[in-house]
PDB file of N, CA and C in Angstrom:
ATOM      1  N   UNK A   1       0.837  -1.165   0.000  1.00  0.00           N
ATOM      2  CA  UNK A   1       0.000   0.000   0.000  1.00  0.00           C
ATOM      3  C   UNK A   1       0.892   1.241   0.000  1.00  0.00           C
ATOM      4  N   UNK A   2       0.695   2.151  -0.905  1.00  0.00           N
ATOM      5  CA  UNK A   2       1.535   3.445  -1.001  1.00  0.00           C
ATOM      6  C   UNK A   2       0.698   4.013  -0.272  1.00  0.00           C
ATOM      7  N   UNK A   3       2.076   5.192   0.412  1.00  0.00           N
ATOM      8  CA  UNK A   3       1.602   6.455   1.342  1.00  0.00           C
ATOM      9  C   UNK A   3       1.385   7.417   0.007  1.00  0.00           C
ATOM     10  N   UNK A   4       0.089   8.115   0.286  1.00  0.00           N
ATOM     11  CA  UNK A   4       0.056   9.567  -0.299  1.00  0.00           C
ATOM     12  C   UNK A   4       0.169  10.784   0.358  1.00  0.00           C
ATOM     13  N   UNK A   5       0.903  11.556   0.027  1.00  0.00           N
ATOM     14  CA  UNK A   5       1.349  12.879   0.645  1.00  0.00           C
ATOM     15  C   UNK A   5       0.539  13.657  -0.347  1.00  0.00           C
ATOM     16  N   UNK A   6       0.066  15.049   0.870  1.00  0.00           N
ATOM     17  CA  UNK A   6      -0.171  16.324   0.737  1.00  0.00           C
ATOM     18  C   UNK A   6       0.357  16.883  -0.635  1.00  0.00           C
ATOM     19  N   UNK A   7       0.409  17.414  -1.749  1.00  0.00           N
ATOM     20  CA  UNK A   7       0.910  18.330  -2.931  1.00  0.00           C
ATOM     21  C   UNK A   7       2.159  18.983  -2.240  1.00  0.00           C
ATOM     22  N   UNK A   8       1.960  19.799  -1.157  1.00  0.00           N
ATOM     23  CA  UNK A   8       2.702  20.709  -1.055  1.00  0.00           C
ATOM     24  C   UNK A   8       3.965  19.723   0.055  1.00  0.00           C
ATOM     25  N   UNK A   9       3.639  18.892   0.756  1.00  0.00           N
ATOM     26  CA  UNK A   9       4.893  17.984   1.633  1.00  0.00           C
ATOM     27  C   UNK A   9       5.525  17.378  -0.020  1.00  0.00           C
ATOM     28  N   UNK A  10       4.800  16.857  -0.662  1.00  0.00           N
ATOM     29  CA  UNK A  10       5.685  16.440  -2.383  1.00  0.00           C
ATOM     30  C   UNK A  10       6.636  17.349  -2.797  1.00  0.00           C
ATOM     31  N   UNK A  11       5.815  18.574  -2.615  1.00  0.00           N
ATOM     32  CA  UNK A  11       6.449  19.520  -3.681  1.00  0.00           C
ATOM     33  C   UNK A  11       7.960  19.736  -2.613  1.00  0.00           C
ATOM     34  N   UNK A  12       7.418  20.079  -1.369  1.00  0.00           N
ATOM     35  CA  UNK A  12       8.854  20.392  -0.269  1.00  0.00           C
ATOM     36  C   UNK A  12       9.941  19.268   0.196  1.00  0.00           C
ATOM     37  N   UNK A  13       9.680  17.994   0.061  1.00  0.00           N
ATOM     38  CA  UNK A  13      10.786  17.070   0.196  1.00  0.00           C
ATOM     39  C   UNK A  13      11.047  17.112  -1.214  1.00  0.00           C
ATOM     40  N   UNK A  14      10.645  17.033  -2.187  1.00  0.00           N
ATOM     41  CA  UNK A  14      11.367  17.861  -3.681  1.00  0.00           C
ATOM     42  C   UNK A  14      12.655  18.700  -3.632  1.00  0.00           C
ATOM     43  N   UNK A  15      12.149  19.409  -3.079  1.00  0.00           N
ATOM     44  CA  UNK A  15      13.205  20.890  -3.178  1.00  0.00           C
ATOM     45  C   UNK A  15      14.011  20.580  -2.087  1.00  0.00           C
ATOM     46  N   UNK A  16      13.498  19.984  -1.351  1.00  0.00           N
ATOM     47  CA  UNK A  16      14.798  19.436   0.184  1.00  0.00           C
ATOM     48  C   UNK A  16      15.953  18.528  -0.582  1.00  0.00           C
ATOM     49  N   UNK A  17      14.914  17.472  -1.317  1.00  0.00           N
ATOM     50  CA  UNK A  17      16.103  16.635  -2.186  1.00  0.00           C
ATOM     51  C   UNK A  17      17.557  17.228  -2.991  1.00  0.00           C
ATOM     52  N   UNK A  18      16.213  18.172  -3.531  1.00  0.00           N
ATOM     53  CA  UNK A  18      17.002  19.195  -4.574  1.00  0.00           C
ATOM     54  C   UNK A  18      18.716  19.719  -3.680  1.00  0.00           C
ATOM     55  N   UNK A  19      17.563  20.596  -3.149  1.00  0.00           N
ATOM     56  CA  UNK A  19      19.022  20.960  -2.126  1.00  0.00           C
ATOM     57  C   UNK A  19      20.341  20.576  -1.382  1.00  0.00           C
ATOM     58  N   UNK A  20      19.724  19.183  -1.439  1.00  0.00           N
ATOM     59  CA  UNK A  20      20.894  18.528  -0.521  1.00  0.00           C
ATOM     60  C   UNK A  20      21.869  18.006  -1.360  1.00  0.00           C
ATOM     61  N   UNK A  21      21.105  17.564  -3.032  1.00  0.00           N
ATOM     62  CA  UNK A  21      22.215  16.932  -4.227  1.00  0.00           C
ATOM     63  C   UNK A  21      23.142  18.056  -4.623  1.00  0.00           C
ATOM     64  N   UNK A  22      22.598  19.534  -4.303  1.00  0.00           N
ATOM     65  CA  UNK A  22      23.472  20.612  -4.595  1.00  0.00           C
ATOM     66  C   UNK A  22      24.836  20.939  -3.171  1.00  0.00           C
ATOM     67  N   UNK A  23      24.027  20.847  -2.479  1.00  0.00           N
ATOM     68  CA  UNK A  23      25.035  21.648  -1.179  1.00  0.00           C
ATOM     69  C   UNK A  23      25.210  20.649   0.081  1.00  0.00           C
ATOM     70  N   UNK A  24      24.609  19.345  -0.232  1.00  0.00           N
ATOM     71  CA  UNK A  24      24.706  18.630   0.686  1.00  0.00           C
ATOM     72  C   UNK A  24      23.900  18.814   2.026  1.00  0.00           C
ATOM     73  N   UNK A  25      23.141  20.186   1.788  1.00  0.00           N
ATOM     74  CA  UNK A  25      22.613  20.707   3.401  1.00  0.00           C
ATOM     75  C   UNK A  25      21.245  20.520   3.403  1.00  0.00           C
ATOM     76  N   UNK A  26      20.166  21.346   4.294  1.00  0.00           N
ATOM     77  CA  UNK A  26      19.103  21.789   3.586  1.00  0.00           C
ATOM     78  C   UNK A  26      19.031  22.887   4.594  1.00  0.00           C
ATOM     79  N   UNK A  27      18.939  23.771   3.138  1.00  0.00           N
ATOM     80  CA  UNK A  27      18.593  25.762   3.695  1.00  0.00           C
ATOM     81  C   UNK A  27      17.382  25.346   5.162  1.00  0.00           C
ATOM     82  N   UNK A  28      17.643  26.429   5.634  1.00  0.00           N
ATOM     83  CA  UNK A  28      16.767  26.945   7.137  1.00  0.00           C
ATOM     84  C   UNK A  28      15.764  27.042   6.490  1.00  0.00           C
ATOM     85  N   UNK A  29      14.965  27.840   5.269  1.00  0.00           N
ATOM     86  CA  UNK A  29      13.771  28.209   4.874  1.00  0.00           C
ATOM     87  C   UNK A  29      13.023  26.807   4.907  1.00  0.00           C
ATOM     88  N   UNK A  30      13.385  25.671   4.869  1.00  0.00           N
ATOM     89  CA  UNK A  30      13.218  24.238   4.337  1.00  0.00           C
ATOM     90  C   UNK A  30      12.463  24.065   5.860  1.00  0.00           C
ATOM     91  N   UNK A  31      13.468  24.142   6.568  1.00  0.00           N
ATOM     92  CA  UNK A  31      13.316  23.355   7.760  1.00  0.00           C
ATOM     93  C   UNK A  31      12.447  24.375   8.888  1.00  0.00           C
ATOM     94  N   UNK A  32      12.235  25.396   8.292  1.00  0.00           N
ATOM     95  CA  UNK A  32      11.178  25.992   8.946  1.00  0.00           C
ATOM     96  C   UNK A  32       9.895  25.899   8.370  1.00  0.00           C
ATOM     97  N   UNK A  33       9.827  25.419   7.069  1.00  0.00           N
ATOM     98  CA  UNK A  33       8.502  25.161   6.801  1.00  0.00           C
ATOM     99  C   UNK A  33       8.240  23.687   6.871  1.00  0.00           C
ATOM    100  N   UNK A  34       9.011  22.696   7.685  1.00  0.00           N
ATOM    101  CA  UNK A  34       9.079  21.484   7.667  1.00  0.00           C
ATOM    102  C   UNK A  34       8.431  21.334   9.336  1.00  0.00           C
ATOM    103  N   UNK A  35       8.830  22.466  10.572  1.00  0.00           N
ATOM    104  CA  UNK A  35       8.270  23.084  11.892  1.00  0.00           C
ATOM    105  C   UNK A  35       6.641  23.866  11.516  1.00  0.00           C
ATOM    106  N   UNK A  36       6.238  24.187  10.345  1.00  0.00           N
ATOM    107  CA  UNK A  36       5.145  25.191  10.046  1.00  0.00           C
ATOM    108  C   UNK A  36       4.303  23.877  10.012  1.00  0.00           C
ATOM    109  N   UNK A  37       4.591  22.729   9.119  1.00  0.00           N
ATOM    110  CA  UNK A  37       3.452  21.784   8.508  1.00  0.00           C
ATOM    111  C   UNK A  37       3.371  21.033   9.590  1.00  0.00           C
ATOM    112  N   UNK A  38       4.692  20.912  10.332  1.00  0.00           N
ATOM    113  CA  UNK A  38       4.475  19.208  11.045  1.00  0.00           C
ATOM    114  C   UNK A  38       4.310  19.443  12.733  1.00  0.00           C
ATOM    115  N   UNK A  39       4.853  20.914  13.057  1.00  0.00           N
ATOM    116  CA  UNK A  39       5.347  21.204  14.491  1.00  0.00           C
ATOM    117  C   UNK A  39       6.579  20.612  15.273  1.00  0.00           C
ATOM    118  N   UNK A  40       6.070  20.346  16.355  1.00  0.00           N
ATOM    119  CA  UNK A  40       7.061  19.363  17.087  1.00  0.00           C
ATOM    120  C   UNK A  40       7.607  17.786  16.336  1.00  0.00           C
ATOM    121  N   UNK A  41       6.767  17.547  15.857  1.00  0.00           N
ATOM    122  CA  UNK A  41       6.746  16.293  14.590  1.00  0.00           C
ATOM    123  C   UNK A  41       8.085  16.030  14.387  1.00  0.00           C
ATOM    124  N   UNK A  42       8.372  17.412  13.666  1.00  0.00           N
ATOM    125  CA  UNK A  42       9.234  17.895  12.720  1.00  0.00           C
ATOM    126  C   UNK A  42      10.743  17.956  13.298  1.00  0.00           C
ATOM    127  N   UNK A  43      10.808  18.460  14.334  1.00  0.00           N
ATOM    128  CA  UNK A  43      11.838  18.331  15.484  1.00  0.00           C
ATOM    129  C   UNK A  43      12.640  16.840  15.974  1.00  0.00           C
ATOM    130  N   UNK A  44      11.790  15.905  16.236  1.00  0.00           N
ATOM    131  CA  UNK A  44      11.777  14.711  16.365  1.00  0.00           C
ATOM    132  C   UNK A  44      11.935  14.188  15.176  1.00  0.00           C
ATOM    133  N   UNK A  45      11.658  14.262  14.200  1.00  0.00           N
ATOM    134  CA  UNK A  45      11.954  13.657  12.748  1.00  0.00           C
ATOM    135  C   UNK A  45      13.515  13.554  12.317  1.00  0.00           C
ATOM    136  N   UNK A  46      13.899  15.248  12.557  1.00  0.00           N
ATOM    137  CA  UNK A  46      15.617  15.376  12.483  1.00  0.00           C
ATOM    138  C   UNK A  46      16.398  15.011  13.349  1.00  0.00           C
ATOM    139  N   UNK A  47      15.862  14.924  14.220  1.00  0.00           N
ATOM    140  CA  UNK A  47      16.680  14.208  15.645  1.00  0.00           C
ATOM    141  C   UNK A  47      17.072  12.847  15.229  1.00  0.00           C
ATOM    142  N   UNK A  48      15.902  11.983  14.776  1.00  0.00           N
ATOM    143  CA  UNK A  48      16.253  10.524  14.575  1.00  0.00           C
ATOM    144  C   UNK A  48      17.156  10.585  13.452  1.00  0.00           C
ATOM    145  N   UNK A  49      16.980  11.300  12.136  1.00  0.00           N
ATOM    146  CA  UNK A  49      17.976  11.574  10.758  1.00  0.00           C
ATOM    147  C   UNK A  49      19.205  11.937  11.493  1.00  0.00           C
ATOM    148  N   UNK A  50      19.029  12.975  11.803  1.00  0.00           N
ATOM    149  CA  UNK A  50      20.524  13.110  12.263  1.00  0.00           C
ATOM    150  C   UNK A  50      21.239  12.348  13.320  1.00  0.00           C
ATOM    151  N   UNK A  51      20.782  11.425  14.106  1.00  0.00           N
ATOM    152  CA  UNK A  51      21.834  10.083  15.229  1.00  0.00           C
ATOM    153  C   UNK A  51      21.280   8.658  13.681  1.00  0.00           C
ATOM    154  N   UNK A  52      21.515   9.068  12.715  1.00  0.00           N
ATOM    155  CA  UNK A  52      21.473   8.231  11.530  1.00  0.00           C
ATOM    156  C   UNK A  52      20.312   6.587  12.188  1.00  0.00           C
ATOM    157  N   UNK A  53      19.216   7.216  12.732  1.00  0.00           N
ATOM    158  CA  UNK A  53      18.552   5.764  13.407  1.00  0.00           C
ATOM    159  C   UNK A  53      17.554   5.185  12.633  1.00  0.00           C
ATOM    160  N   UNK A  54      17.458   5.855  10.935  1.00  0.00           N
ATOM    161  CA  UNK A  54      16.711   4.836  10.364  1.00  0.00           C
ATOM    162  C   UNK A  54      16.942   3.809   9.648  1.00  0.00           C
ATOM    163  N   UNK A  55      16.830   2.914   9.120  1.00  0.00           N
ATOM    164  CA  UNK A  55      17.182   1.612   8.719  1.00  0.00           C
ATOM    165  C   UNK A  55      16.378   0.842   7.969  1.00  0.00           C
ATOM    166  N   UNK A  56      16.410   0.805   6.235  1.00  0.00           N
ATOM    167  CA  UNK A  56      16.086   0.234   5.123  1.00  0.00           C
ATOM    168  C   UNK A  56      16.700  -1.308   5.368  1.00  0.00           C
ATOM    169  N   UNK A  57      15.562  -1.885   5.695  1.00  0.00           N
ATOM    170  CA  UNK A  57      16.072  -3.420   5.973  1.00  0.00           C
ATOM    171  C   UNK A  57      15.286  -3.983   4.379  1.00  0.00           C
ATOM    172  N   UNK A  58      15.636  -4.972   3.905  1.00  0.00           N
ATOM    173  CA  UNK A  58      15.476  -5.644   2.511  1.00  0.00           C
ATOM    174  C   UNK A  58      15.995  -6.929   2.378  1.00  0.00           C
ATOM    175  N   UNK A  59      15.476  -7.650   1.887  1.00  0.00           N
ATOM    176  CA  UNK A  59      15.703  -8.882   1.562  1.00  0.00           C
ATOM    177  C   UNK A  59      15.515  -9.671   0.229  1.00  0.00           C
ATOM    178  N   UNK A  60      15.982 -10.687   0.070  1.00  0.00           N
ATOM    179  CA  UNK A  60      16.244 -11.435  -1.415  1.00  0.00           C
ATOM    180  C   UNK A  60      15.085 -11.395  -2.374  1.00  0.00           C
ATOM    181  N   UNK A  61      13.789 -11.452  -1.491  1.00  0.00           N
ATOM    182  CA  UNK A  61      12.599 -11.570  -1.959  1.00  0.00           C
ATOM    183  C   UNK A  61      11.913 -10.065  -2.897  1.00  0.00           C
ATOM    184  N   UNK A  62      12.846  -9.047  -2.319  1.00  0.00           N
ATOM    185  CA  UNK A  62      12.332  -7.680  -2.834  1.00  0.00           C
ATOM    186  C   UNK A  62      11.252  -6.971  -1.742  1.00  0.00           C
ATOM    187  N   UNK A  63      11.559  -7.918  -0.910  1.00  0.00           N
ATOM    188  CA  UNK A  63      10.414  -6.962   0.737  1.00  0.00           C
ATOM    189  C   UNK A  63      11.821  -5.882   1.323  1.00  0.00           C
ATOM    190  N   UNK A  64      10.725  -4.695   1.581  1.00  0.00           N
ATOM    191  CA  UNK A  64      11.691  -3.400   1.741  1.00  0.00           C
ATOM    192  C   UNK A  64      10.991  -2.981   3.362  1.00  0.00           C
ATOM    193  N   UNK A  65      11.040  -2.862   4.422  1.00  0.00           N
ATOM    194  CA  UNK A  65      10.762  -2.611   5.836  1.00  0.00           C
ATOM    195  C   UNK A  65      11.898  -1.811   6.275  1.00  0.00           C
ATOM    196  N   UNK A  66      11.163  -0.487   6.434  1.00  0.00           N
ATOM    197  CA  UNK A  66      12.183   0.769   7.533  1.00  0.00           C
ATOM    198  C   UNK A  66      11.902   0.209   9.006  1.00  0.00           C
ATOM    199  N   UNK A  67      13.196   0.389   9.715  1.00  0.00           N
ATOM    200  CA  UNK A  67      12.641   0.356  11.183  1.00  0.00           C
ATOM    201  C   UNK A  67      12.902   1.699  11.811  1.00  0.00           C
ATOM    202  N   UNK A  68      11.847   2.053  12.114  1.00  0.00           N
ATOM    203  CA  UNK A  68      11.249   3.738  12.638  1.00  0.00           C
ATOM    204  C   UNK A  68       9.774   3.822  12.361  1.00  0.00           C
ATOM    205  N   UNK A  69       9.403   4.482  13.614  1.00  0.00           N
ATOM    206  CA  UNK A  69       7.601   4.246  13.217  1.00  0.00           C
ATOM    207  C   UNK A  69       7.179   5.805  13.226  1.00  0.00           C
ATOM    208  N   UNK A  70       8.522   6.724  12.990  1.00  0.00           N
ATOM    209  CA  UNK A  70       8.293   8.067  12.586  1.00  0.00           C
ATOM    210  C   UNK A  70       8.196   8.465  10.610  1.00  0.00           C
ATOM    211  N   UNK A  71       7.100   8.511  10.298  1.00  0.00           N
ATOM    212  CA  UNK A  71       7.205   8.221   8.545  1.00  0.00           C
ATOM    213  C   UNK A  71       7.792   9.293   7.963  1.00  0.00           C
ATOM    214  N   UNK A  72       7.859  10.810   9.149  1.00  0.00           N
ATOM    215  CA  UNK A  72       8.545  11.767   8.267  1.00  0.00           C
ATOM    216  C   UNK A  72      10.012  11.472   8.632  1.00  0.00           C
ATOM    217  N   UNK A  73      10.268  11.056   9.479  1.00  0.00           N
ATOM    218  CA  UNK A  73      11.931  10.861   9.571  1.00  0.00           C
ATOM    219  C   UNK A  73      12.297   9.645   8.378  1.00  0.00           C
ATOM    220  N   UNK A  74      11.565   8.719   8.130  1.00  0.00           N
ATOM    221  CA  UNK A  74      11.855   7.813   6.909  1.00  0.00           C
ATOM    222  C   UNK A  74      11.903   8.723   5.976  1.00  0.00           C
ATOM    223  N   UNK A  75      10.723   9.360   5.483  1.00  0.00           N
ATOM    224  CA  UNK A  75      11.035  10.300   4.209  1.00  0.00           C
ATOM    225  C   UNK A  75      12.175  11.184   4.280  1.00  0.00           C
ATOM    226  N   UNK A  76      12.487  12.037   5.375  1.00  0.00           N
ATOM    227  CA  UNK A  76      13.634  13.205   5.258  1.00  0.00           C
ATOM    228  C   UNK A  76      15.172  12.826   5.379  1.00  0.00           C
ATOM    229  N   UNK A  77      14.748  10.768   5.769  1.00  0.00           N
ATOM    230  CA  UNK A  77      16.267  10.065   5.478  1.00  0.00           C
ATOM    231  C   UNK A  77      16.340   9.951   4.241  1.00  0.00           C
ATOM    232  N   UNK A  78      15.539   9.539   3.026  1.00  0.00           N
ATOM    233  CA  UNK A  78      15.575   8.865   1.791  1.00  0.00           C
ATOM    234  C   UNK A  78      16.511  10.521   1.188  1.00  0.00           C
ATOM    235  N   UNK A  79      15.635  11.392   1.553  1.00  0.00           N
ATOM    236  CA  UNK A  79      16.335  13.064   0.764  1.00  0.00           C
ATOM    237  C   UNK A  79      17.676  13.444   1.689  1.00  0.00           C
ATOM    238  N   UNK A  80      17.944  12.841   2.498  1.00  0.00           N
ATOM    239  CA  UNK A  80      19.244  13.674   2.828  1.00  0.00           C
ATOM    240  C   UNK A  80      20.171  12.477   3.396  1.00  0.00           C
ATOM    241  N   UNK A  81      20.020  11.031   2.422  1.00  0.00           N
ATOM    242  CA  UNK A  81      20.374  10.146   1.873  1.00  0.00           C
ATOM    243  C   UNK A  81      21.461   9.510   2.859  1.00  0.00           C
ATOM    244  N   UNK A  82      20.377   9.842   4.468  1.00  0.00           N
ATOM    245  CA  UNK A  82      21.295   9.330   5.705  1.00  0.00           C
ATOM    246  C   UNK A  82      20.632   7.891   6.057  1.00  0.00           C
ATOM    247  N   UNK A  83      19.856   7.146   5.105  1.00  0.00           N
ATOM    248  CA  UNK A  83      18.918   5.876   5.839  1.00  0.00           C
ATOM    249  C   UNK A  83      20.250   4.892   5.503  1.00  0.00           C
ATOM    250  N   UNK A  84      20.278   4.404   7.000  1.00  0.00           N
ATOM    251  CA  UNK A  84      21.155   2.962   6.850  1.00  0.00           C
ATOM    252  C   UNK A  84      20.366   2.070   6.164  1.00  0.00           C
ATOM    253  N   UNK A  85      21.044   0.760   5.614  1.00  0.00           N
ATOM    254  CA  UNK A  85      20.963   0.101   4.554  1.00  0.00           C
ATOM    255  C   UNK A  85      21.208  -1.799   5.528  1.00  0.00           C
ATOM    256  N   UNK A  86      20.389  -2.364   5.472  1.00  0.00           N
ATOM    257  CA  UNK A  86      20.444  -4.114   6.105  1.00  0.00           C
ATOM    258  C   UNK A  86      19.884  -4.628   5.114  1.00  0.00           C
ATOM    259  N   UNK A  87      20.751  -5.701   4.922  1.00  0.00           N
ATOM    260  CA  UNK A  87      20.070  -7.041   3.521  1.00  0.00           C
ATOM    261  C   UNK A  87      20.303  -7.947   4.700  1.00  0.00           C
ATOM    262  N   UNK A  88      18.805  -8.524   4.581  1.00  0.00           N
ATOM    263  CA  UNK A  88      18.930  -9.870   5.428  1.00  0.00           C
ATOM    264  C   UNK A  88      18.311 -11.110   4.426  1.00  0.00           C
ATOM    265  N   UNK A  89      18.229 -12.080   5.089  1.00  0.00           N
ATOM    266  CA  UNK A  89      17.485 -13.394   4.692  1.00  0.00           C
ATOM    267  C   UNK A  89      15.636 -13.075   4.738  1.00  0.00           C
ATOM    268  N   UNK A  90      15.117 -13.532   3.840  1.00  0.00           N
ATOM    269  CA  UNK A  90      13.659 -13.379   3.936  1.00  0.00           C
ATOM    270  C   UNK A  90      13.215 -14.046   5.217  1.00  0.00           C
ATOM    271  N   UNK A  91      14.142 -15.287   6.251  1.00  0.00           N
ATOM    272  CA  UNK A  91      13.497 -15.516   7.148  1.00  0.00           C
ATOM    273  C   UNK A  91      13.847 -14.597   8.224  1.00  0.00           C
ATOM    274  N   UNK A  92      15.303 -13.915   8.591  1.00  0.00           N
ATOM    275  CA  UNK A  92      15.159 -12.740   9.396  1.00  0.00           C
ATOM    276  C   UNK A  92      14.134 -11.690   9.289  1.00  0.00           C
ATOM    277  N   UNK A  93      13.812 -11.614   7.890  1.00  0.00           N
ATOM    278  CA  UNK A  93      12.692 -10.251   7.965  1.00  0.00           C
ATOM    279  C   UNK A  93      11.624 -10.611   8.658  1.00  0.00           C
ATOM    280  N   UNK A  94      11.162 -11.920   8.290  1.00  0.00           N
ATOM    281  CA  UNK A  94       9.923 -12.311   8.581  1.00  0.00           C
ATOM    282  C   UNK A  94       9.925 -12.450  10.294  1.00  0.00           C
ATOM    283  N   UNK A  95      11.421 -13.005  10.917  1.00  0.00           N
ATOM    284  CA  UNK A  95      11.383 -12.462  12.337  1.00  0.00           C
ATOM    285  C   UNK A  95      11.260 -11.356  12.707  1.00  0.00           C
ATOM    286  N   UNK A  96      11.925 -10.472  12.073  1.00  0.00           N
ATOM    287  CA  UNK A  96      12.142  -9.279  12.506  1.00  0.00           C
ATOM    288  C   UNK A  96      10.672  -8.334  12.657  1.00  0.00           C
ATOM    289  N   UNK A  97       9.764  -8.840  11.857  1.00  0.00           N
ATOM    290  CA  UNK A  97       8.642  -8.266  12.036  1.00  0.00           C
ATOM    291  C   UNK A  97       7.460  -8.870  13.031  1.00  0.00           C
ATOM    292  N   UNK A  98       7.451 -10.150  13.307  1.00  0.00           N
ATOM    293  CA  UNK A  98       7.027 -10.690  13.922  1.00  0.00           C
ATOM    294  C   UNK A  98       7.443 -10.154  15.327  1.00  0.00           C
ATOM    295  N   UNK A  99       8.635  -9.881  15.838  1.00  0.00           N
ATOM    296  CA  UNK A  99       9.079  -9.868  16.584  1.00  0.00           C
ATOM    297  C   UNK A  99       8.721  -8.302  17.369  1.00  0.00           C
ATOM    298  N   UNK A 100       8.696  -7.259  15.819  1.00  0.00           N
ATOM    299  CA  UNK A 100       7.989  -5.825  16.023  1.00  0.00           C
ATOM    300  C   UNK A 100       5.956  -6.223  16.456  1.00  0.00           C
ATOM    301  N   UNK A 101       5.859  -6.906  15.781  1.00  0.00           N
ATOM    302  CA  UNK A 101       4.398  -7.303  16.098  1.00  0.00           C
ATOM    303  C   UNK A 101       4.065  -7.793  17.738  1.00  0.00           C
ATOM    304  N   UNK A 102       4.604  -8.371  17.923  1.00  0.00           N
ATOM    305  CA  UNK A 102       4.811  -8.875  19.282  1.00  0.00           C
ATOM    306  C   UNK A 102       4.962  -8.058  20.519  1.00  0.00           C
ATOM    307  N   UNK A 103       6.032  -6.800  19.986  1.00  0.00           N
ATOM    308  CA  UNK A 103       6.060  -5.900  20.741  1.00  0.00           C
ATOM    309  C   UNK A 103       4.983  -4.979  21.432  1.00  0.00           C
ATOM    310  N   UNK A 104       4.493  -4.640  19.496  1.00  0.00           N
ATOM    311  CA  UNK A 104       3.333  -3.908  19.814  1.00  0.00           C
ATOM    312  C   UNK A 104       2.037  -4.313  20.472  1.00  0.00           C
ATOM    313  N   UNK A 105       2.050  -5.890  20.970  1.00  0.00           N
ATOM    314  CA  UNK A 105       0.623  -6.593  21.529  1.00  0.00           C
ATOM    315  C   UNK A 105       0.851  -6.026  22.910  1.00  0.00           C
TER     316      UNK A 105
END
């Protein structure tokens, strides 16, 4: 199931992307309208990007699972191209989620 985003969160992790393939950074104007849409959200989002704590786990099968249950910190890792990277076995994934499932009971 795809996430759909807002026009204007599209259009602004766009230009965040943009920015970061140019200067590696992303301008203040970015990240204050990233505090305007999301609030405190938004704060917590860069916190986790920046201690690099998200994690593109994948496996042989082509199953792709972030572990972070913050979705804007997944998105603002993919654009400022800080998401760690795990290839496991399709049966680790299948623990690994089970194991998140479990948690959450």
């Amino acid at each position: 199931m795809a996430v759909v985003l807002p026009a204007v969160v599209e259009e602004l992790l766009s230009e965040m992307a943009a920015a970061v393939q140019e200067s590696a950074r992303i301008p203040d104007e970015y990240l204050l309208s990233l505090k305007f849409l999301f609030g405190s959200s938004a704060t917590q989002a860069l916190d986790l990007v920046d201690r690099q704590s998200i994690t593109l786990i994948s496996s042989p099968s082509g199953r792709h699972v972030y572990q972070c249950k913050h979705l804007l910190a997944v998105y603002l890792s993919q654009v400022m191209r800080t998401c760690q990277q795990l290839s496991v076995s399709d049966k680790q994934l299948t623990d690994i989620l089970l194991m998140e499932k479990k948690q959450e009971a």
